[in-house]
Protein backbone atom coordinates (compact mmCIF):
# COMPACT_ATOMS: atom_id res chain seq x y z
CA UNK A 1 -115.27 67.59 -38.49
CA UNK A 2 -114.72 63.82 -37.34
CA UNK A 3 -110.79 64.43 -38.21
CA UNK A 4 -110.90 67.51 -36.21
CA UNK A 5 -112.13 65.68 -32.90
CA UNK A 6 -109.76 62.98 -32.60
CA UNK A 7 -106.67 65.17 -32.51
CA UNK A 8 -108.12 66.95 -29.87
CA UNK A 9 -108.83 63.75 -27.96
CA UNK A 10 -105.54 61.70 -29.07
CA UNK A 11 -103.20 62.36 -25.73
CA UNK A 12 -102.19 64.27 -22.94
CA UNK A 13 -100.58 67.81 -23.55
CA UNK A 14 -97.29 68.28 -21.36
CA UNK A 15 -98.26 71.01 -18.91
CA UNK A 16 -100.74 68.01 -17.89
CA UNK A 17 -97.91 65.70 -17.98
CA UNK A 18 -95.92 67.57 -15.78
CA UNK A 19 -98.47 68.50 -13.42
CA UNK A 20 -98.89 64.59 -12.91
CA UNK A 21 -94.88 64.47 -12.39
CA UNK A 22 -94.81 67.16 -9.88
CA UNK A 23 -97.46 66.10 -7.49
CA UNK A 24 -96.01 62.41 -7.96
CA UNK A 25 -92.85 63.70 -6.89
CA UNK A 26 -94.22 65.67 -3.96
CA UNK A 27 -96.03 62.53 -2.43
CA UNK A 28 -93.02 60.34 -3.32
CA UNK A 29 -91.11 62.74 -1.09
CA UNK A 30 -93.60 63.28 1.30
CA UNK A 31 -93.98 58.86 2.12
CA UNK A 32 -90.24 58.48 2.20
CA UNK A 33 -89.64 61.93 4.66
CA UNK A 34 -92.42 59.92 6.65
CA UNK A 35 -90.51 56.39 5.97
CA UNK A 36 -86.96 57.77 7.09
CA UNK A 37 -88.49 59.20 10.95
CA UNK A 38 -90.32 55.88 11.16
CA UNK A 39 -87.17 53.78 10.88
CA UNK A 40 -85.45 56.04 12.81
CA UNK A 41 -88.10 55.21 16.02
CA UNK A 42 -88.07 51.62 15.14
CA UNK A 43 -84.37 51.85 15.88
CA UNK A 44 -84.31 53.51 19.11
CA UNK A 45 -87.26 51.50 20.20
CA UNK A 46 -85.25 48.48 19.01
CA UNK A 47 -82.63 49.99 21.39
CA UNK A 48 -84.45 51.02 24.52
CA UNK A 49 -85.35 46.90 23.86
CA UNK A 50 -82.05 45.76 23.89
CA UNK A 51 -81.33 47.80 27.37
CA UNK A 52 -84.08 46.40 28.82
CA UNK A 53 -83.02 42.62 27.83
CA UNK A 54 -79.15 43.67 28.46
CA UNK A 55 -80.42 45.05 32.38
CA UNK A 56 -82.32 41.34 32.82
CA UNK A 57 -79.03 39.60 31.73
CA UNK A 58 -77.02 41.66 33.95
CA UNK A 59 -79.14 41.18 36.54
CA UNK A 60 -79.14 37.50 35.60
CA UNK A 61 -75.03 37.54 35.98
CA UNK A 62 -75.46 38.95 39.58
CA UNK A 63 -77.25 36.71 40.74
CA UNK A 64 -74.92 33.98 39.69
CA UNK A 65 -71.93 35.86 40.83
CA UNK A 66 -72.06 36.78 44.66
CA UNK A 67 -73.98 40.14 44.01
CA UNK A 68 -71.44 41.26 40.88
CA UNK A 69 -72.03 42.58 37.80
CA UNK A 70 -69.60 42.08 34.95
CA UNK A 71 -66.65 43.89 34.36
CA UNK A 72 -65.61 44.90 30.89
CA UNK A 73 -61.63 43.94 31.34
CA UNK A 74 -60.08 41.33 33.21
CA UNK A 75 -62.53 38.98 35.43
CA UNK A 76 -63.25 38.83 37.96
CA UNK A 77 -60.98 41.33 39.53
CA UNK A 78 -62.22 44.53 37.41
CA UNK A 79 -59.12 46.13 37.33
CA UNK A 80 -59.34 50.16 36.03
CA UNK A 81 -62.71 50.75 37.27
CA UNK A 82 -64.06 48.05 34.46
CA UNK A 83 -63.38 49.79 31.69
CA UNK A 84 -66.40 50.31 29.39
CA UNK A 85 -67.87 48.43 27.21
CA UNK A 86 -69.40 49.26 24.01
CA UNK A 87 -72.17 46.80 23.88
CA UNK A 88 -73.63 46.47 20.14
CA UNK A 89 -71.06 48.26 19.04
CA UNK A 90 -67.79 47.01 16.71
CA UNK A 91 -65.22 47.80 19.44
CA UNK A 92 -67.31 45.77 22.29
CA UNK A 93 -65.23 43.32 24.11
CA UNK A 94 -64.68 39.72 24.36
CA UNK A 95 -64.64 39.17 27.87
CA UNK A 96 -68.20 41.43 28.69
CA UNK A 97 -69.16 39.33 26.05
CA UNK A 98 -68.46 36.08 27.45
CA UNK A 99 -69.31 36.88 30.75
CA UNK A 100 -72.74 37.50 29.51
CA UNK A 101 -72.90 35.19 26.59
CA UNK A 102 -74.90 32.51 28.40
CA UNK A 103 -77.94 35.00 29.21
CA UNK A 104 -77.71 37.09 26.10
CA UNK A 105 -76.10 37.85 23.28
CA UNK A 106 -76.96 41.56 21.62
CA UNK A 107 -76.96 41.46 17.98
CA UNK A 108 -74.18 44.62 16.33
CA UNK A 109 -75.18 47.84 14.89
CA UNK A 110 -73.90 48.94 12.34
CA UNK A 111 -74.49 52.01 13.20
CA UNK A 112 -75.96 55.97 12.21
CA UNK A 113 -73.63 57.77 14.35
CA UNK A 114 -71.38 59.33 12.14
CA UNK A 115 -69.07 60.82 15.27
CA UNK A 116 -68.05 57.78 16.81
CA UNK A 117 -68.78 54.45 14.11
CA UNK A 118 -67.29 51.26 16.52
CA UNK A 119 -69.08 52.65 19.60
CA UNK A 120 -72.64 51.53 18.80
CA UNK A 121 -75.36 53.07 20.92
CA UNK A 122 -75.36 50.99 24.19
CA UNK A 123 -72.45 51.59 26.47
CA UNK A 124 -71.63 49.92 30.01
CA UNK A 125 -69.48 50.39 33.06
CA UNK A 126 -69.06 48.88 36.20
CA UNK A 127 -69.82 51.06 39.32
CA UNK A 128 -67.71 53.03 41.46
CA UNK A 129 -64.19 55.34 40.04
CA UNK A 130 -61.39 53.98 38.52
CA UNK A 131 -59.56 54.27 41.67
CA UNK A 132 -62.13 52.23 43.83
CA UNK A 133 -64.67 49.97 41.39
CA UNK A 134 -67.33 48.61 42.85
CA UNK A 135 -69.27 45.81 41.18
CA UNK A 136 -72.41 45.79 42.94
CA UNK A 137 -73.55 48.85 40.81
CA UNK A 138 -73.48 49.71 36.99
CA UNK A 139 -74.68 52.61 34.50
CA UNK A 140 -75.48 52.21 30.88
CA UNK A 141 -75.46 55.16 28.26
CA UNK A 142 -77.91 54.98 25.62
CA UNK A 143 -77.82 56.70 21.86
CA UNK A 144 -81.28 57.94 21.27
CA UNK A 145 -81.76 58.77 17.56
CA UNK A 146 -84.85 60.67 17.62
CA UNK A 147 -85.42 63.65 20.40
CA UNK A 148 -87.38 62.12 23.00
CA UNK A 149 -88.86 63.94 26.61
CA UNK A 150 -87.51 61.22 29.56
CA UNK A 151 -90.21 61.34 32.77
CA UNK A 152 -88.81 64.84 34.24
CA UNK A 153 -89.50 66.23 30.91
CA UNK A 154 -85.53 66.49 29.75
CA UNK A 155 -85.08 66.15 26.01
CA UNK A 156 -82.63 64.38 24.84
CA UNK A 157 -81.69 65.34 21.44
CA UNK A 158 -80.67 63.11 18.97
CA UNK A 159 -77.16 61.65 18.71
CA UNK A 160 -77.26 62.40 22.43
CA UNK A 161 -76.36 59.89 25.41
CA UNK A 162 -78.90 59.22 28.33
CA UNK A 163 -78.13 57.33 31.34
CA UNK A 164 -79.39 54.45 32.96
CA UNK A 165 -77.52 54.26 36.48
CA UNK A 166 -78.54 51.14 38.69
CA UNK A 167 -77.05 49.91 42.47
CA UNK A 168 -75.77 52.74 45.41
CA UNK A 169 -72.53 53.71 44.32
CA UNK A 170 -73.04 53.81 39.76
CA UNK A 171 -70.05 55.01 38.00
CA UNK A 172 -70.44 58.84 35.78
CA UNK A 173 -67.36 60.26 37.06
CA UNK A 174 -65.32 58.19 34.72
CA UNK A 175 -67.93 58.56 31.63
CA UNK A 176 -66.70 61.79 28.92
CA UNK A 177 -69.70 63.66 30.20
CA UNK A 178 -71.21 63.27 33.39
CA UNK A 179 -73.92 65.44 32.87
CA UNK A 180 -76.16 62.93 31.04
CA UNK A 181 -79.99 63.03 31.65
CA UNK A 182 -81.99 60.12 32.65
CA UNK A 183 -83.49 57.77 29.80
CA UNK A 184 -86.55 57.07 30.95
C-alpha cells in the first residue's frame, strides 16, 4: 500500500503540464500585446514633445531674426518656398539644422514607418507657396502612431500626418496632401 501511494504522488501528469504551458503562454501574449501599444504611446507622446520643444526653438529663431523663421534650403533668402525639412528624420538637412542648432537639437528616429524610412515623423516648411514664401509663418506635419481624436473630434489614424500650421499666411499648398487634420 505505501508503494502504491508514492507513484501516485511522484509528479505532474502532462495534460497538467500543458495546461500550465497554455495559460503561461496566453498571459505571456497578453503583457507583451499590452507592452507593444504602450511603447507605441510613449513614442508619439515622445513626439507631440519634440513639436512642442521644436515650436519654442522656432519661435526662439524668430525672435532673433527680424520676425523669420528658418528656412530649410539656402539662408536667409528661402529660395523654393523653403523646401521641407524632415526634422528627426535621416534625410533632415544641415542648414535647418544649423539654423536651429543653438536652441535645439532633436535627437533621430529611427523610425516605424515602413512607407517612407528617412522621413522621420516631424516635418517643417516655411510659410507661403513656392512661388511667394513667406517666413513669418510655418506648418509642421506630425506622424501619429497610435489613432488619436484631435479637439474637433477628427481621428487621425495611425501612420497618418496631422498639421500644426502657425503665423497668417502657413504653407499646405505645397505639402503631398493638403487635406491634413489638426493635431491637437
Amino acid at each position: 500500500m505505501n508503494s502504491l501511494f508514492r507513484s501516485k504522488t511522484k509528479g505532474f501528469t502532462l495534460i497538467e503540464v500543458m495546461v500550465v504551458i497554455t495559460i503561461v503562454g496566453f498571459l505571456a501574449s497578453v503583457v507583451l500585446a499590452a507592452l507593444t501599444d504602450a511603447r507605441a504611446k510613449a513614442r508619439d507622446t515622445q513626439r507631440v514633445q519634440m513639436v512642442k520643444e521644436l515650436q519654442k526653438a522656432l519661435e526662439l529663431y524668430r525672435n532673433e531674426n527680424n520676425g523669420n523663421y528658418p528656412c530649410a534650403a539656402v539662408m536667409p533668402a528661402c529660395v523654393s518656398g523653403g523646401g521641407q525639412v524632415n526634422v528627426n528624420g535621416s534625410a533632415s538637412t544641415t542648414v535647418f539644422n544649423v539654423a536651429l542648432a543653438q536652441f535645439l537639437t532633436l535627437p533621430r528616429e529611427e523610425t516605424v514607418f515602413s512607407s517612407t524610412p528617412t522621413w522621420g515623423s516631424i516635418l517643417y516648411r516655411t510659410g507661403g507657396t513656392t512661388a511667394a514664401p513667406q517666413r513669418n509663418s510655418y506648418t509642421i506635419l506630425l506622424r501619429r502612431e497610435i489613432a488619436v481624436a484631435n479637439s474637433a473630434g477628427v481621428v487621425i489614424n495611425p501612420g497618418n500626418f496631422c498639421d500644426i500650421r502657425v503665423g497668417p499666411s502657413p504653407n499646405t499648398a505645397n505639402w503631398p496632401d493638403a487635406n491634413y487634420p489638426d493635431c491637437f
